[in-house]
Protein backbone atom coordinates (compact mmCIF):
# COMPACT_ATOMS: atom_id res chain seq x y z
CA UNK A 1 -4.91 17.69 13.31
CA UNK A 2 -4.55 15.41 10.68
CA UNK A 3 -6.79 12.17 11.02
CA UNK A 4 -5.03 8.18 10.59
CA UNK A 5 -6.55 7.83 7.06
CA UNK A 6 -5.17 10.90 6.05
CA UNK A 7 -1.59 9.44 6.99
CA UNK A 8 -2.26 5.82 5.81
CA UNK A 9 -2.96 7.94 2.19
CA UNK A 10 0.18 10.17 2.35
CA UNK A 11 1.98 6.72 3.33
CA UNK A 12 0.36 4.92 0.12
CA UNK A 13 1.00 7.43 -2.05
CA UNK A 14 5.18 7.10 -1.27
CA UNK A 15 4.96 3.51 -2.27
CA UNK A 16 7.05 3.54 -5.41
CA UNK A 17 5.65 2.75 -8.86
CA UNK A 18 6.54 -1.23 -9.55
CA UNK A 19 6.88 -2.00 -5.86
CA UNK A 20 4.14 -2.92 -3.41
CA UNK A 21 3.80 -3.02 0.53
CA UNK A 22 1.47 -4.59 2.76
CA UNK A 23 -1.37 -4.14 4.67
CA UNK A 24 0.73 -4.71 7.94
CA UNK A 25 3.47 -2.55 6.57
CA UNK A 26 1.64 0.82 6.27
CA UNK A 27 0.20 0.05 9.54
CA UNK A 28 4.16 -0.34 10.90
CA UNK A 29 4.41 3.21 9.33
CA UNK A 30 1.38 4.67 11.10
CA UNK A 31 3.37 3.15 14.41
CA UNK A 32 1.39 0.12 15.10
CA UNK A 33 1.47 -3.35 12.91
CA UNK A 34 -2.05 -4.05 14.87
CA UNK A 35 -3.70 -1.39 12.49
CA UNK A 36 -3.93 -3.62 9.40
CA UNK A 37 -7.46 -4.00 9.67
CA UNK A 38 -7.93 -0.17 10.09
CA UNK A 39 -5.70 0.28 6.90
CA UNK A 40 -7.83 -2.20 4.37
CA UNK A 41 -10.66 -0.32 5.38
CA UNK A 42 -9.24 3.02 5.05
CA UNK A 43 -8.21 1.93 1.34
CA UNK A 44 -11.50 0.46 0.97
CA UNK A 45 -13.15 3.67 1.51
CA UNK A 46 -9.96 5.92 -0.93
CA UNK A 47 -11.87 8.49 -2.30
CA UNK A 48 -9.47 8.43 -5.68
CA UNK A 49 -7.13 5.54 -6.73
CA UNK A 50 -5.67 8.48 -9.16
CA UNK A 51 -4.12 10.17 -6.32
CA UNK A 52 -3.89 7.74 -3.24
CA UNK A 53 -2.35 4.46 -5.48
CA UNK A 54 -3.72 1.80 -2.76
CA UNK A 55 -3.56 -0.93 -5.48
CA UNK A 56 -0.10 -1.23 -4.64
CA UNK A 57 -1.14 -2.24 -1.23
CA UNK A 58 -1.40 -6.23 -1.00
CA UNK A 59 -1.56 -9.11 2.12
CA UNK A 60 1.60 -10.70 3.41
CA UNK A 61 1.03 -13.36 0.79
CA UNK A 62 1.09 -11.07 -2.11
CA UNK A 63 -2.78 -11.38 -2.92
CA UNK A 64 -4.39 -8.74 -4.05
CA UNK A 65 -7.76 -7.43 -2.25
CA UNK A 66 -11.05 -9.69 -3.67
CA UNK A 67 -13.14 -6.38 -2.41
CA UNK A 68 -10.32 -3.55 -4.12
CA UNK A 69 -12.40 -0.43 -4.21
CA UNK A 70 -11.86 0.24 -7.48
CA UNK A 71 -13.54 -2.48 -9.47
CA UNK A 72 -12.18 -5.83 -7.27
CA UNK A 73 -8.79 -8.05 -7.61
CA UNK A 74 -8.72 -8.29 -11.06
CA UNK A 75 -8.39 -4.41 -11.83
CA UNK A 76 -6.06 -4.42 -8.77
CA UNK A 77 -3.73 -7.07 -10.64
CA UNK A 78 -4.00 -5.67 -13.75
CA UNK A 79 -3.01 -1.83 -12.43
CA UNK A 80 0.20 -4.27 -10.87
CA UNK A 81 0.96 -5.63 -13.99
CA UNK A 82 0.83 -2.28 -15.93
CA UNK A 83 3.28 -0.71 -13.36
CA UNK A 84 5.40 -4.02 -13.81
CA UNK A 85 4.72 -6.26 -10.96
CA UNK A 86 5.53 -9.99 -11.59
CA UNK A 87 2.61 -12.49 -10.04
CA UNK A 88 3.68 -16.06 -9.44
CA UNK A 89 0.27 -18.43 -8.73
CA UNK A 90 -1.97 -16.09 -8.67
CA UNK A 91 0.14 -13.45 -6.21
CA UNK A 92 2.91 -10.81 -6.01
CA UNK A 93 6.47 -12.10 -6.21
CA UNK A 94 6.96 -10.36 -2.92
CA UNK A 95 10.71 -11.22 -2.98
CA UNK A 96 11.46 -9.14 -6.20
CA UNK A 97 8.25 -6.64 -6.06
CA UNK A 98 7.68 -5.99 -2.03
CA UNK A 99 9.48 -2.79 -0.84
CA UNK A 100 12.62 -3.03 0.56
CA UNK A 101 14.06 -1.98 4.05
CA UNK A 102 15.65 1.00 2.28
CA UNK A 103 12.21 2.16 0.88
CA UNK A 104 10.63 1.60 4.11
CA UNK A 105 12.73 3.71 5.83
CA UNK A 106 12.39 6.56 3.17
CA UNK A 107 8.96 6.51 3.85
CA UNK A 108 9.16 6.54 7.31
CA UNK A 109 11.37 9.38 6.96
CA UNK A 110 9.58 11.50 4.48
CA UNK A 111 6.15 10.76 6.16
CA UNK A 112 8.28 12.63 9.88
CA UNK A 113 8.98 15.58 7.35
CA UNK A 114 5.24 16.12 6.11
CA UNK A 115 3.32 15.48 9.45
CA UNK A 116 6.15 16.20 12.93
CA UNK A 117 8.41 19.00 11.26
């Protein structure tokens, strides 16, 4: 059986290069918004940014982690920035850089394929 964090990492890793989701919106994908919580800590634990990209996961707000596991919010900006992410005061422009419906849904879809098929 596979285990949550092993989802909330196949999830992650569909988040498209240049685009970023939140906390709230992985745990929407694992079935429950209420698992936010469970998904910073899951990221905070990612045993390789390389393979699992959780810098593209951000608050509601746009803000990137203070505690990122990989070296704190400044590395997790930077990574943004180098993928093409646009910050406004100090925070994603979620209206140009958050994930749309469309790519929410193809995630939702791909992550049915990999795990209930």
């Amino acid at each position: 059986m596979t285990s949550l964090a092993e989802k909330i990492y196949a999830a992650v890793r569909l988040v498209p290069c240049g685009k970023v989701a939140t906390y709230s919106q992985i745990a929407a994908l694992m079935g429950n918004c209420n698992l936010r919580r469970y998904v910073g800590n899951a990221l905070h634990k990612n045993p390789s940014n390389s393979i699992t990209p959780c810098h593209r996961i951000v608050n509601a707000k746009g803000f990137c982690s203070g505690s990122f596991a990989f070296g704190g919010g400044d590395v997790q900006k930077n990574k943004l920035e180098t993928e093409g992410v646009g910050f406004i005061d100090g925070h994603v422009d979620m209206t140009r850089y958050s994930i749309t419906q469309d790519d929410f849904n193809a995630i939702s879809a791909e992550l049915m394929s990999i795990f209930y098929e």
